[in-house]
PDB file of N, CA and C in Angstrom:
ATOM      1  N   UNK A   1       6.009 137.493 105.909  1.00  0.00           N
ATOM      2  CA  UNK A   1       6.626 136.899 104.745  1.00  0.00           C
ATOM      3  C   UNK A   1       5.553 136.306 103.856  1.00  0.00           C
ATOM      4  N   UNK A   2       5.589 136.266 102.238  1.00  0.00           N
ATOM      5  CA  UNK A   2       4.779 135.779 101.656  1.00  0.00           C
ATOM      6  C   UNK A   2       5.730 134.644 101.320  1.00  0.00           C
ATOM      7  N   UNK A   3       4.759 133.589 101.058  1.00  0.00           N
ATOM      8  CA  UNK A   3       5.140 132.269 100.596  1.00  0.00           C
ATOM      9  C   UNK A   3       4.299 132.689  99.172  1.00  0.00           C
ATOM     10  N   UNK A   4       5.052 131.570  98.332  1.00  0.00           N
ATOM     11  CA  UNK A   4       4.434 131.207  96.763  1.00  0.00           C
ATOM     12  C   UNK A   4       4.167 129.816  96.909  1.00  0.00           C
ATOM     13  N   UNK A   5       2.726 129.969  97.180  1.00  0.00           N
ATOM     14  CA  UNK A   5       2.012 128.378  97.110  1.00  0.00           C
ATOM     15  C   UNK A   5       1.692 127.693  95.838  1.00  0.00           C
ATOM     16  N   UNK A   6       2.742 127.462  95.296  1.00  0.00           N
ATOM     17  CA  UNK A   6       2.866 127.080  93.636  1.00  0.00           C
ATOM     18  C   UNK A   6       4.193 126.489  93.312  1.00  0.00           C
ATOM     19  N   UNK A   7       4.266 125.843  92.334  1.00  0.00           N
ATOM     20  CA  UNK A   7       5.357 124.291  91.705  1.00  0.00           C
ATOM     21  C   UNK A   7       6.035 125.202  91.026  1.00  0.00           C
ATOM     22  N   UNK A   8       7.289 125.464  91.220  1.00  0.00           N
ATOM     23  CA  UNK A   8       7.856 126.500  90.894  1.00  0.00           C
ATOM     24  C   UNK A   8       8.711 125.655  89.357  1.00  0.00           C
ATOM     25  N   UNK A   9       8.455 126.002  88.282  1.00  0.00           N
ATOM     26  CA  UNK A   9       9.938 125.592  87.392  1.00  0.00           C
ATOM     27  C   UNK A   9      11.198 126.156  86.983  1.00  0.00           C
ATOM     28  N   UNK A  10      12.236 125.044  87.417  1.00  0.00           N
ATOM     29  CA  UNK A  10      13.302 125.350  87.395  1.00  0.00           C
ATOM     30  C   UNK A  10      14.150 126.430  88.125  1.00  0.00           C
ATOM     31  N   UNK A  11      15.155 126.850  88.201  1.00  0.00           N
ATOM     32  CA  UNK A  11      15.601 127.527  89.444  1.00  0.00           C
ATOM     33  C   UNK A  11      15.813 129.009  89.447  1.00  0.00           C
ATOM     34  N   UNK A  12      15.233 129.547  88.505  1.00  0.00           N
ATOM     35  CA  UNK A  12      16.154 131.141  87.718  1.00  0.00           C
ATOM     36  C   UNK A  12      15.345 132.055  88.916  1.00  0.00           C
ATOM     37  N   UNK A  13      13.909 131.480  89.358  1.00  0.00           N
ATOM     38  CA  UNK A  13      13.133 132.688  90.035  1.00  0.00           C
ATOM     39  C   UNK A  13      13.246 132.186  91.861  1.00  0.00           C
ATOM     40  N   UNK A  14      13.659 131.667  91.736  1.00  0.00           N
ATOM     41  CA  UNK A  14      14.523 131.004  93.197  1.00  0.00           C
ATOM     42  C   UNK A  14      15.169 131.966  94.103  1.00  0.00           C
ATOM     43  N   UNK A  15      14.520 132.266  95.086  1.00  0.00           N
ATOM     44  CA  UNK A  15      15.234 133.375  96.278  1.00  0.00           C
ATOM     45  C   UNK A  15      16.003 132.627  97.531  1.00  0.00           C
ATOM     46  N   UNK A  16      17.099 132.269  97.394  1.00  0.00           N
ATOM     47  CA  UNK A  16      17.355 131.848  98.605  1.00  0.00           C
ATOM     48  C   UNK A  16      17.452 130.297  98.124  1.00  0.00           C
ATOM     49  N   UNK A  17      17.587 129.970  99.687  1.00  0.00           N
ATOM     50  CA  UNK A  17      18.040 127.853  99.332  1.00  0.00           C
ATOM     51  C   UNK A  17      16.911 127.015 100.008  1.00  0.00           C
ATOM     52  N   UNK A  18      15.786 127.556 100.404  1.00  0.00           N
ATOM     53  CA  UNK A  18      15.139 126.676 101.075  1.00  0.00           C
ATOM     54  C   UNK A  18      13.812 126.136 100.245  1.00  0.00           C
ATOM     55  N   UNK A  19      14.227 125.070 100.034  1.00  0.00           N
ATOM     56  CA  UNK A  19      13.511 124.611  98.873  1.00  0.00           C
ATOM     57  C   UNK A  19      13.162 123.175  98.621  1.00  0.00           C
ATOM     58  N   UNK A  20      11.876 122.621  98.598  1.00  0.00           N
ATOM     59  CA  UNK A  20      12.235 121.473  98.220  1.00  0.00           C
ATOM     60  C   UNK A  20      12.625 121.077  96.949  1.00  0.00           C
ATOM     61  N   UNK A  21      13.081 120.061  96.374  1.00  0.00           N
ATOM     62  CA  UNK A  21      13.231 119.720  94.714  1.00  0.00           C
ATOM     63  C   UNK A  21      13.024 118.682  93.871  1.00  0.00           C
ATOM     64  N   UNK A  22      11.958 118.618  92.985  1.00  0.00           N
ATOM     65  CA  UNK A  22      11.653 117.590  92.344  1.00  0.00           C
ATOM     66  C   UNK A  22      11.629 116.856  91.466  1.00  0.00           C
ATOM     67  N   UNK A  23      12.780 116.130  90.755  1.00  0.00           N
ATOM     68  CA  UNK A  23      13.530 115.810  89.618  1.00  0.00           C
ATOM     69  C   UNK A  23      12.618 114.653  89.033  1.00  0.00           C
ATOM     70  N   UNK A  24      12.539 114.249  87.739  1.00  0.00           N
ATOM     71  CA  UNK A  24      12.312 112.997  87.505  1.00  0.00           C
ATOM     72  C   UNK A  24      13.419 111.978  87.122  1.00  0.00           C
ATOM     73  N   UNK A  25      14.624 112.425  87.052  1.00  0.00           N
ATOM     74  CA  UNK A  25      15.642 111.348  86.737  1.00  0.00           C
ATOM     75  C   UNK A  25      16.425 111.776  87.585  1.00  0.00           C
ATOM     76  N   UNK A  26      16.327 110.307  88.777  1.00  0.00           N
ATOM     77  CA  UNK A  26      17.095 109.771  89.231  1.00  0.00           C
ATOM     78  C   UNK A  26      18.277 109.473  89.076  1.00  0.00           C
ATOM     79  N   UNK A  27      18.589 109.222  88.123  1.00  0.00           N
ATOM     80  CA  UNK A  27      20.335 109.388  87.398  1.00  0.00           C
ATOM     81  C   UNK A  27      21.286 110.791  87.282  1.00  0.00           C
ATOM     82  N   UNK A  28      20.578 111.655  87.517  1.00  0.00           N
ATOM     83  CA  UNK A  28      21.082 113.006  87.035  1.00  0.00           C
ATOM     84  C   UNK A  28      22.257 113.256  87.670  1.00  0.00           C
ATOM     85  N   UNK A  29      23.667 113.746  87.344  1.00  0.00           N
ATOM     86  CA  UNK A  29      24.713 114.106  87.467  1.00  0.00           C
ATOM     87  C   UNK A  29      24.618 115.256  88.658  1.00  0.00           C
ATOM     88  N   UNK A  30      23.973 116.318  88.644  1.00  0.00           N
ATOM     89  CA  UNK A  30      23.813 116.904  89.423  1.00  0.00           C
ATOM     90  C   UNK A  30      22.850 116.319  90.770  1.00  0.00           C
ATOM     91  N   UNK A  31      23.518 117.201  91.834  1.00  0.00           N
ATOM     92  CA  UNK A  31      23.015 116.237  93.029  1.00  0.00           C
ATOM     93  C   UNK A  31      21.573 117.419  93.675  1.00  0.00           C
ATOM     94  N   UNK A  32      21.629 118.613  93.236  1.00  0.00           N
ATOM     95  CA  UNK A  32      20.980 119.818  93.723  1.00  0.00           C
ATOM     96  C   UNK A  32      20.691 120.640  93.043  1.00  0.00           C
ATOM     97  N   UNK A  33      20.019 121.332  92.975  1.00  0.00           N
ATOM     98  CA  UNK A  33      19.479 122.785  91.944  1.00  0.00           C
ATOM     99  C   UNK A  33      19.713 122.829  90.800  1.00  0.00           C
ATOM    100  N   UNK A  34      19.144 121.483  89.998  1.00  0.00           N
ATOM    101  CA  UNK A  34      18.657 120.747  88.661  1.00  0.00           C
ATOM    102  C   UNK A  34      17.810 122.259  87.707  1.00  0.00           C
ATOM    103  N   UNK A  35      18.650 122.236  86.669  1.00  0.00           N
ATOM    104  CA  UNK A  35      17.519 123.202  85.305  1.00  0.00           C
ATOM    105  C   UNK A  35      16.383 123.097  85.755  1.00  0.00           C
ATOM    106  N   UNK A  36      16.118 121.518  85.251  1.00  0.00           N
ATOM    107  CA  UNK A  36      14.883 121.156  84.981  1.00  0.00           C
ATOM    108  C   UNK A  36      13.564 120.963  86.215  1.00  0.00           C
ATOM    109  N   UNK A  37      14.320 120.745  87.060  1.00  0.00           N
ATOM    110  CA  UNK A  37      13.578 120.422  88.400  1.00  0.00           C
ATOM    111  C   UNK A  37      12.452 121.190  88.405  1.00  0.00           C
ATOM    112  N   UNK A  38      11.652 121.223  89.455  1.00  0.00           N
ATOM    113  CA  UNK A  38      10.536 121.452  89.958  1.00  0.00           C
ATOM    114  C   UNK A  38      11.038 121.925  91.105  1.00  0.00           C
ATOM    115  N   UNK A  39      10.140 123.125  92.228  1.00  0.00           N
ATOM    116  CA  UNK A  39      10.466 123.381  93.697  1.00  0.00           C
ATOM    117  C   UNK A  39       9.434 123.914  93.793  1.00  0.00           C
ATOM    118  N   UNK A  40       9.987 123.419  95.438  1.00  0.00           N
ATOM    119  CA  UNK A  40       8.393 124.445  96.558  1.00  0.00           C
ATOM    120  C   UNK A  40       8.949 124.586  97.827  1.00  0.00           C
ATOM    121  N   UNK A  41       8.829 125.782  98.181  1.00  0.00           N
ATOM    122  CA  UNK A  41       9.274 126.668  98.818  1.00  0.00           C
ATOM    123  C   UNK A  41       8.875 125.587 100.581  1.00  0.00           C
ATOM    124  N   UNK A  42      10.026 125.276 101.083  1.00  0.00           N
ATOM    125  CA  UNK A  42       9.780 124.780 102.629  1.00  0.00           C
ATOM    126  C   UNK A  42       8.803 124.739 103.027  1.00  0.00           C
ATOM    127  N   UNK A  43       8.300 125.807 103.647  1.00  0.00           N
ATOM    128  CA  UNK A  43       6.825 126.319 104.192  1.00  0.00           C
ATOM    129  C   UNK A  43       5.827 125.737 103.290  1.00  0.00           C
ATOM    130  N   UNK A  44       5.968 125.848 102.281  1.00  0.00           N
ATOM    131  CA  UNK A  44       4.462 125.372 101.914  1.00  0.00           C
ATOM    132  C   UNK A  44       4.743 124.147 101.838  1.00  0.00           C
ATOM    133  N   UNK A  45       5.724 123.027 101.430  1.00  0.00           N
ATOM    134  CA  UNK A  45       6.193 121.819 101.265  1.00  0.00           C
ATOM    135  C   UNK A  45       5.708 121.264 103.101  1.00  0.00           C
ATOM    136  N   UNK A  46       5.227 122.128 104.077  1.00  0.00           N
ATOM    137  CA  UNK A  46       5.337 121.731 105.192  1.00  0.00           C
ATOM    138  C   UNK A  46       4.017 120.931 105.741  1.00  0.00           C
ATOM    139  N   UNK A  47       3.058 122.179 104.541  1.00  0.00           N
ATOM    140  CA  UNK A  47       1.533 121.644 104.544  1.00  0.00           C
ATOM    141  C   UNK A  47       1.098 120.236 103.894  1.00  0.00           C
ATOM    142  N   UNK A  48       2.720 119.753 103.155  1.00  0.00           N
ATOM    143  CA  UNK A  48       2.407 118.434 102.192  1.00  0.00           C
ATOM    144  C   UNK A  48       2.572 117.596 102.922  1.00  0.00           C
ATOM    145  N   UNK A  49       3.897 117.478 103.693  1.00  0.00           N
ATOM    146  CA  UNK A  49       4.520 116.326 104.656  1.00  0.00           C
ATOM    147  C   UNK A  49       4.255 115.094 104.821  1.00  0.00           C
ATOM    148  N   UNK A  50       2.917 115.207 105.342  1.00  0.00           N
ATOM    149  CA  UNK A  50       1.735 114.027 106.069  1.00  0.00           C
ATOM    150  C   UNK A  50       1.739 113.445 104.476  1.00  0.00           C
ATOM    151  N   UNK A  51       1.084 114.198 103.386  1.00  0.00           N
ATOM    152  CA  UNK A  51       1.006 113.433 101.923  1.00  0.00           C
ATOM    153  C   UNK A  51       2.293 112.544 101.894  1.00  0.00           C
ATOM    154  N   UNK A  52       3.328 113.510 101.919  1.00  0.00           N
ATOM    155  CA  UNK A  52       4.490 112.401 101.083  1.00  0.00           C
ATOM    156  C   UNK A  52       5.009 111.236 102.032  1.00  0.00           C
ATOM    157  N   UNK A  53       5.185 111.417 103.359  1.00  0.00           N
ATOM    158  CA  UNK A  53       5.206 110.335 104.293  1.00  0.00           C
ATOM    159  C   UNK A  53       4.176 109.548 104.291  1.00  0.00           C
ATOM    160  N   UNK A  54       2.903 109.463 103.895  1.00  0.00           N
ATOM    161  CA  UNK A  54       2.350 108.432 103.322  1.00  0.00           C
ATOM    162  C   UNK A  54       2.058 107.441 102.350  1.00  0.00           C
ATOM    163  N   UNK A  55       2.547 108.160 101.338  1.00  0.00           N
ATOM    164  CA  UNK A  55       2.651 107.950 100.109  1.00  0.00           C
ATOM    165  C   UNK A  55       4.146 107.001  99.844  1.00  0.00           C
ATOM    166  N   UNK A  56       5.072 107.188 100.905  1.00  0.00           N
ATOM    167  CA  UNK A  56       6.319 106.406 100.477  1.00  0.00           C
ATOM    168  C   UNK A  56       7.074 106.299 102.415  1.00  0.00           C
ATOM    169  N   UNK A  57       6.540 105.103 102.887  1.00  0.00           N
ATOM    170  CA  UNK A  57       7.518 104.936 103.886  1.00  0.00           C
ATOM    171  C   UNK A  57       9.000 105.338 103.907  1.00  0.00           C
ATOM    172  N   UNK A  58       9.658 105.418 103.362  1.00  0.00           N
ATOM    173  CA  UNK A  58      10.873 105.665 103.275  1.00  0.00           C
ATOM    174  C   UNK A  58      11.392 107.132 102.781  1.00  0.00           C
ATOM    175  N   UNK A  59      10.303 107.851 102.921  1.00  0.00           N
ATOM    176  CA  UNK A  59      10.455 109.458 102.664  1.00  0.00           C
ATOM    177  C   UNK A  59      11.182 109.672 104.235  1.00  0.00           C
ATOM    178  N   UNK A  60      12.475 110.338 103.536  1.00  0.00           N
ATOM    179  CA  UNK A  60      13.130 111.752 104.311  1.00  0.00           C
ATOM    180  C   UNK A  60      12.547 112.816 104.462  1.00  0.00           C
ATOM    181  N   UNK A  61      12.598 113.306 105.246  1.00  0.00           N
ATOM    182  CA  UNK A  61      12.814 115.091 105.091  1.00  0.00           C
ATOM    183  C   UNK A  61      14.476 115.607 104.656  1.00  0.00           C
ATOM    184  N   UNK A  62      15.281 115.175 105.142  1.00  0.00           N
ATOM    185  CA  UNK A  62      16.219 116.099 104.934  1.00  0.00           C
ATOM    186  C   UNK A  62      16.927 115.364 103.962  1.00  0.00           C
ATOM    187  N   UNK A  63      16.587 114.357 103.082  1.00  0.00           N
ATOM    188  CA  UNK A  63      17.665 113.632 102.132  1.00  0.00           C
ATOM    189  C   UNK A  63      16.546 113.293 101.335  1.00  0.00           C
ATOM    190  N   UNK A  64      17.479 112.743  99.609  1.00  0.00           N
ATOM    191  CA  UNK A  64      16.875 112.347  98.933  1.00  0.00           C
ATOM    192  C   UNK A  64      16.181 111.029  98.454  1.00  0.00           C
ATOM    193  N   UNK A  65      15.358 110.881  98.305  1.00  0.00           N
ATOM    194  CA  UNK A  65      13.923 109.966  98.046  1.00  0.00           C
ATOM    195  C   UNK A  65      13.314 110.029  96.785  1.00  0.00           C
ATOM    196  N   UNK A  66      13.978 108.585  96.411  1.00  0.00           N
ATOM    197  CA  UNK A  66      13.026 108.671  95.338  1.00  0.00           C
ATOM    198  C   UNK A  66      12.060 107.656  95.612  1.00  0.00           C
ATOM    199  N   UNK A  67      10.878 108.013  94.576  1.00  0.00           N
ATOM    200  CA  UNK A  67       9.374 107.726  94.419  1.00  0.00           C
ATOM    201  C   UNK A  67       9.457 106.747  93.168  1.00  0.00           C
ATOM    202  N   UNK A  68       9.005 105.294  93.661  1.00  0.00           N
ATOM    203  CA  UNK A  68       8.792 104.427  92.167  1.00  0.00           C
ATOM    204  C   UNK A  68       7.674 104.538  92.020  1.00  0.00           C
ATOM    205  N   UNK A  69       7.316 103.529  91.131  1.00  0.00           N
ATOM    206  CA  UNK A  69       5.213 104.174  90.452  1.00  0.00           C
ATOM    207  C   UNK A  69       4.630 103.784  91.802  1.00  0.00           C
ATOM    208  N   UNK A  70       4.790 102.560  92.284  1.00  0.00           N
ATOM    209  CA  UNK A  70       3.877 102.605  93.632  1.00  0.00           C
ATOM    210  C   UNK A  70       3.843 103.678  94.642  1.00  0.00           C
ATOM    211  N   UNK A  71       4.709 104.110  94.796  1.00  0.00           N
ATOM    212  CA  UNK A  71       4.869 105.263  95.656  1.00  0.00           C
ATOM    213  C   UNK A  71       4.191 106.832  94.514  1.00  0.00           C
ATOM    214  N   UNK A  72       4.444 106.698  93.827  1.00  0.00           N
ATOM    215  CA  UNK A  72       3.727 107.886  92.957  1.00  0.00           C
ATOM    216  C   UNK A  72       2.403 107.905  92.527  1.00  0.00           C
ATOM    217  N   UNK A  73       1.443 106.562  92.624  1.00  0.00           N
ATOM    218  CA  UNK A  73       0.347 106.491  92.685  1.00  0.00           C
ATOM    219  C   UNK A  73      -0.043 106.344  94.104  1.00  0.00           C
ATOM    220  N   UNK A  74       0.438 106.231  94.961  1.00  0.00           N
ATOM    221  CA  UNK A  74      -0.116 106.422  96.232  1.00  0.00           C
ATOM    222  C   UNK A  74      -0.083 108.188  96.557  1.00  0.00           C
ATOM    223  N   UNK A  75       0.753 108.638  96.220  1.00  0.00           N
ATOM    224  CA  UNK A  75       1.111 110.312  96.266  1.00  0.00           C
ATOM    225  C   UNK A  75      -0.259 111.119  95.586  1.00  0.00           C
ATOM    226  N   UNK A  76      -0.408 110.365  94.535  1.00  0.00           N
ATOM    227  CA  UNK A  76      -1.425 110.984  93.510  1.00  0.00           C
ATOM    228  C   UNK A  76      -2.554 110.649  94.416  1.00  0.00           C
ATOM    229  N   UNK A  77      -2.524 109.592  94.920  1.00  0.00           N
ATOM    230  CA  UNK A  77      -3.917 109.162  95.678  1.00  0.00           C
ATOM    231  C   UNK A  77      -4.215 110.245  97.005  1.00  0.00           C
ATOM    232  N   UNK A  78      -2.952 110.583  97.920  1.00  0.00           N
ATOM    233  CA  UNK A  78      -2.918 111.053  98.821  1.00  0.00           C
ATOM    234  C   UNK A  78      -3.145 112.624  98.467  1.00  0.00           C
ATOM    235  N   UNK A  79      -2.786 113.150  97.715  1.00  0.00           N
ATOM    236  CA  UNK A  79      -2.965 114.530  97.156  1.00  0.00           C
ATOM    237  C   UNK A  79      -4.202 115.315  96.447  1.00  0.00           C
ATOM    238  N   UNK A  80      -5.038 114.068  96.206  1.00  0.00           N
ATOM    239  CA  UNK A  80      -6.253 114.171  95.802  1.00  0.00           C
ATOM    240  C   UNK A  80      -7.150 113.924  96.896  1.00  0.00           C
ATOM    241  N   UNK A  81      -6.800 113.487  98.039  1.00  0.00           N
ATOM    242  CA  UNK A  81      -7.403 113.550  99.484  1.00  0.00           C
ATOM    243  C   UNK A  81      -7.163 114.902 100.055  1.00  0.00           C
ATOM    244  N   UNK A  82      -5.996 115.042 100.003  1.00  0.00           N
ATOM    245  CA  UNK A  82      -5.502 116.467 100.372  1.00  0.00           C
ATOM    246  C   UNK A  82      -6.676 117.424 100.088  1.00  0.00           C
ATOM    247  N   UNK A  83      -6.568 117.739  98.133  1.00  0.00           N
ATOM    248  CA  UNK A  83      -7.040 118.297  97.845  1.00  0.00           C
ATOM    249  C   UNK A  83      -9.097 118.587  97.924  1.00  0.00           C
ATOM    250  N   UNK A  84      -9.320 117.313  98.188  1.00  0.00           N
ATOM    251  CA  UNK A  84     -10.523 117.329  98.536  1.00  0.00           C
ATOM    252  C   UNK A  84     -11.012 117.821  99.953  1.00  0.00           C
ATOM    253  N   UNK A  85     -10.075 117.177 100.660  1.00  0.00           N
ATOM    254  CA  UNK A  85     -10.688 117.576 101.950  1.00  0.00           C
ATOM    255  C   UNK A  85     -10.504 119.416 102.688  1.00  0.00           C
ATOM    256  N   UNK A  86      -9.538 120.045 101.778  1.00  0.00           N
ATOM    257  CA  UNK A  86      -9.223 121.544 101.847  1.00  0.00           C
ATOM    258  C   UNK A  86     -10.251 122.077 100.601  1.00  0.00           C
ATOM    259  N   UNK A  87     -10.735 121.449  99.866  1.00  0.00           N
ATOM    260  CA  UNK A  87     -12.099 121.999  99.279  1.00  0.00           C
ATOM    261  C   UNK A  87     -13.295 121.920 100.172  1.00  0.00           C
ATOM    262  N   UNK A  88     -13.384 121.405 100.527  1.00  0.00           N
ATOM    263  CA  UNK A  88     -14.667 120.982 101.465  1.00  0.00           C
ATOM    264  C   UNK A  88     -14.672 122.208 102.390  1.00  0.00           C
ATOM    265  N   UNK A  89     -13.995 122.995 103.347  1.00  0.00           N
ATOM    266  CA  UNK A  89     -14.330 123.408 103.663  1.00  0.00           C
ATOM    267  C   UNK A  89     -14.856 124.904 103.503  1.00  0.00           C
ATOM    268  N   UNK A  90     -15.796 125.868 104.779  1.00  0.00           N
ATOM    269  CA  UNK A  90     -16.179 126.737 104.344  1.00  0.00           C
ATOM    270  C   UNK A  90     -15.771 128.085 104.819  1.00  0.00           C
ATOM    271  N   UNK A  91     -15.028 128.114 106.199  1.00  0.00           N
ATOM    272  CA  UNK A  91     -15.008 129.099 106.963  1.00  0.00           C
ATOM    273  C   UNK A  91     -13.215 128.817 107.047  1.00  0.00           C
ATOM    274  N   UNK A  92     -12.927 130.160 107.170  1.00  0.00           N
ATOM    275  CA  UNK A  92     -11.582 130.897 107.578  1.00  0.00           C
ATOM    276  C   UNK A  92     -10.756 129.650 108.882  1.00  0.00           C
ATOM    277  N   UNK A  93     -11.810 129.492 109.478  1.00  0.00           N
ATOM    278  CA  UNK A  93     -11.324 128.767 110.911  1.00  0.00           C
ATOM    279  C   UNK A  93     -11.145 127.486 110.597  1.00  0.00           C
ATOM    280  N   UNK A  94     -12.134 126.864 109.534  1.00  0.00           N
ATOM    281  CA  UNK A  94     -12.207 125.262 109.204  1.00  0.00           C
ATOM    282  C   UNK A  94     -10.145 125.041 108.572  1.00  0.00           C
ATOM    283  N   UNK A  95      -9.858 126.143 107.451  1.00  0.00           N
ATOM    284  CA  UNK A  95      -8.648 125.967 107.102  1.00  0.00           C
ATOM    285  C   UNK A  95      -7.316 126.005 108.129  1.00  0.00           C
ATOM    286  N   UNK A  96      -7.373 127.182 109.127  1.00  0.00           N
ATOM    287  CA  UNK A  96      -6.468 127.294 110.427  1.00  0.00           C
ATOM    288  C   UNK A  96      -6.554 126.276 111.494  1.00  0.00           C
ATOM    289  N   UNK A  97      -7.886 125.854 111.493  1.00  0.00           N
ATOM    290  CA  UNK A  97      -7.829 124.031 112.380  1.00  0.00           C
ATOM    291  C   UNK A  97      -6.811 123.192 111.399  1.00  0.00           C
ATOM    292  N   UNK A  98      -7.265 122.788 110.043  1.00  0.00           N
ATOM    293  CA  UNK A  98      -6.647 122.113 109.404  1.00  0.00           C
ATOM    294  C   UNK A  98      -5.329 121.944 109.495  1.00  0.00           C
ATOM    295  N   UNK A  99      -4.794 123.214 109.149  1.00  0.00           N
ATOM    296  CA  UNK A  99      -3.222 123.527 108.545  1.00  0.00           C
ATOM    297  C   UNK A  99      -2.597 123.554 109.856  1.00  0.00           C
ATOM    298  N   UNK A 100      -3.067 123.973 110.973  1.00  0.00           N
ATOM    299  CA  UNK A 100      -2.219 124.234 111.892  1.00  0.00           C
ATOM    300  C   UNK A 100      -2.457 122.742 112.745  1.00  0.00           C
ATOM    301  N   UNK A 101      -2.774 122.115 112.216  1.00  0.00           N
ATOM    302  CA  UNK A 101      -2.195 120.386 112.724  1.00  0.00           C
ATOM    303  C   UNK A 101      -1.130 119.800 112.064  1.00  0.00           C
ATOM    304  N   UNK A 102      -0.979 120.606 110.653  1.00  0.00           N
ATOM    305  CA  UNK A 102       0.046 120.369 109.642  1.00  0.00           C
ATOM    306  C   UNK A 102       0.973 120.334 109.998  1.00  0.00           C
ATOM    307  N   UNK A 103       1.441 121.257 110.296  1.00  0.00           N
ATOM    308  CA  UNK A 103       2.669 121.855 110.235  1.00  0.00           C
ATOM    309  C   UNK A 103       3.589 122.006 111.666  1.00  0.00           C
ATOM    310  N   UNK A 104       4.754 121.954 111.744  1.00  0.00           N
ATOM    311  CA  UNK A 104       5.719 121.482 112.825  1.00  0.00           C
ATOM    312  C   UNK A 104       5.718 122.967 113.771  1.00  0.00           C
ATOM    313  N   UNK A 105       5.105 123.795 113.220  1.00  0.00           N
ATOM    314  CA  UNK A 105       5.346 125.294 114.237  1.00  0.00           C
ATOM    315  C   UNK A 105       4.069 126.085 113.777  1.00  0.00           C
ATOM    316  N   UNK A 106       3.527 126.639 114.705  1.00  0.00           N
ATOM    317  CA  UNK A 106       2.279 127.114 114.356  1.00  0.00           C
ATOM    318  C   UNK A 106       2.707 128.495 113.327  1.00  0.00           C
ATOM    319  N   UNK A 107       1.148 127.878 112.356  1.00  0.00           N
ATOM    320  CA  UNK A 107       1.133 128.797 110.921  1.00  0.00           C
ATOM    321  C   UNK A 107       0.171 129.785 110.553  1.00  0.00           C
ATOM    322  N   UNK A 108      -0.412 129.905 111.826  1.00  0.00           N
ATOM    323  CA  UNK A 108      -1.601 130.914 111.701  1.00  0.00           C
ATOM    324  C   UNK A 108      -1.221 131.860 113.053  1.00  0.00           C
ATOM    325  N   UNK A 109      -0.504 132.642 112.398  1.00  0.00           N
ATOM    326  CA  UNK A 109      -0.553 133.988 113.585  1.00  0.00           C
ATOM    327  C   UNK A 109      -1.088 135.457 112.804  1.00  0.00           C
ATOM    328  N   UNK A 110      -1.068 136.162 113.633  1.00  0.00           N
ATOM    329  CA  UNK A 110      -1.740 137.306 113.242  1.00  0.00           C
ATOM    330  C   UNK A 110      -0.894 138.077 112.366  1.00  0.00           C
ATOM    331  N   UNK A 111       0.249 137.731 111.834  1.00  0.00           N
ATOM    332  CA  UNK A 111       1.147 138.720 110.667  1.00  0.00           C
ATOM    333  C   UNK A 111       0.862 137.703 109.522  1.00  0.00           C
ATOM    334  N   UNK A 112       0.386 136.230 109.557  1.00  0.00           N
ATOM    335  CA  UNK A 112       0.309 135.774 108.195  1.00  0.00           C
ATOM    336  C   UNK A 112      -1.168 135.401 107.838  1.00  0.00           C
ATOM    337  N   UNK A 113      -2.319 136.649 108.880  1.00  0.00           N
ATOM    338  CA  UNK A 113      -3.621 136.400 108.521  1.00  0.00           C
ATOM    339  C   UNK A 113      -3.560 137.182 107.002  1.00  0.00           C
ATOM    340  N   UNK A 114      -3.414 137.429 106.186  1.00  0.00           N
ATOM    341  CA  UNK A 114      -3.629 138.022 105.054  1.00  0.00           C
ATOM    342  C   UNK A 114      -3.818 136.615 104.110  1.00  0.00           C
ATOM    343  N   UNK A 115      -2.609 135.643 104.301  1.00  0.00           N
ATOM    344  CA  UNK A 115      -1.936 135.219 103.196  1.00  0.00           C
ATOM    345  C   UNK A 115      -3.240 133.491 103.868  1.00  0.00           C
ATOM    346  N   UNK A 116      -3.693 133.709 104.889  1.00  0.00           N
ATOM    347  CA  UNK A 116      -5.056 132.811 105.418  1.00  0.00           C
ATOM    348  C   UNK A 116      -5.984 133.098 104.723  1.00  0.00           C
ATOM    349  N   UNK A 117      -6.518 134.310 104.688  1.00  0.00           N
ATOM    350  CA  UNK A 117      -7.737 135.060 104.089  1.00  0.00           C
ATOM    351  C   UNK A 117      -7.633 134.731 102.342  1.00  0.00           C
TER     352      UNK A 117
END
């Protein structure tokens, strides 16, 4: 399976329901699959986890959470760690150590070495 490791906008190119979703108003009438929203596909939302549970004690996984500025500058803070420390490395193996501490079921098997590489 390929994943789309990218902030998807809005819902038109959306396959399926597994998704995370990222609104900025909290008020919105709709409770799920917002125009405007933002998504990312489970799987890759899986490699974030550790970010957003740090970034806001009171993060769910399976319900909704919202993020006030403290919690959204800690996110920004945590995501720019993220992002640094998955720059840093150099070898194929440095990323499959990484990610596969990530994530709740191992993510490096031999049908999704392509999408590793």
């Amino acid at each position: 399976m390929d994943y789309r490791f990218e902030l998807i906008e809005g819902k038109v190119s959306l396959d399926g329901t597994c998704y995370f979703e990222f609104c900025a108003d909290s008020n919105r009438k709709e409770t799920c699959w917002n125009e405007n929203a933002f998504y990312l596909e489970d799987e890759v939302f899986n490699f974030l986890l550790n970010v957003f549970v740090k970034a806001n004690k009171d993060f769910d996984y399976y319900d909704y959470c919202k993020f006030g500025q403290p919690q959204l500058q800690r996110l920004k803070e945590q995501l720019l760690d993220f992002e640094g420390t998955v720059g840093s490395f150099q070898k194929v193996e440095d990323y499959e150590d990484f990610f596969a501490r990530l994530v709740r079921f191992p993510a490096y098997e031999e049908e999704n070495k392509a999408t590793w590489e």
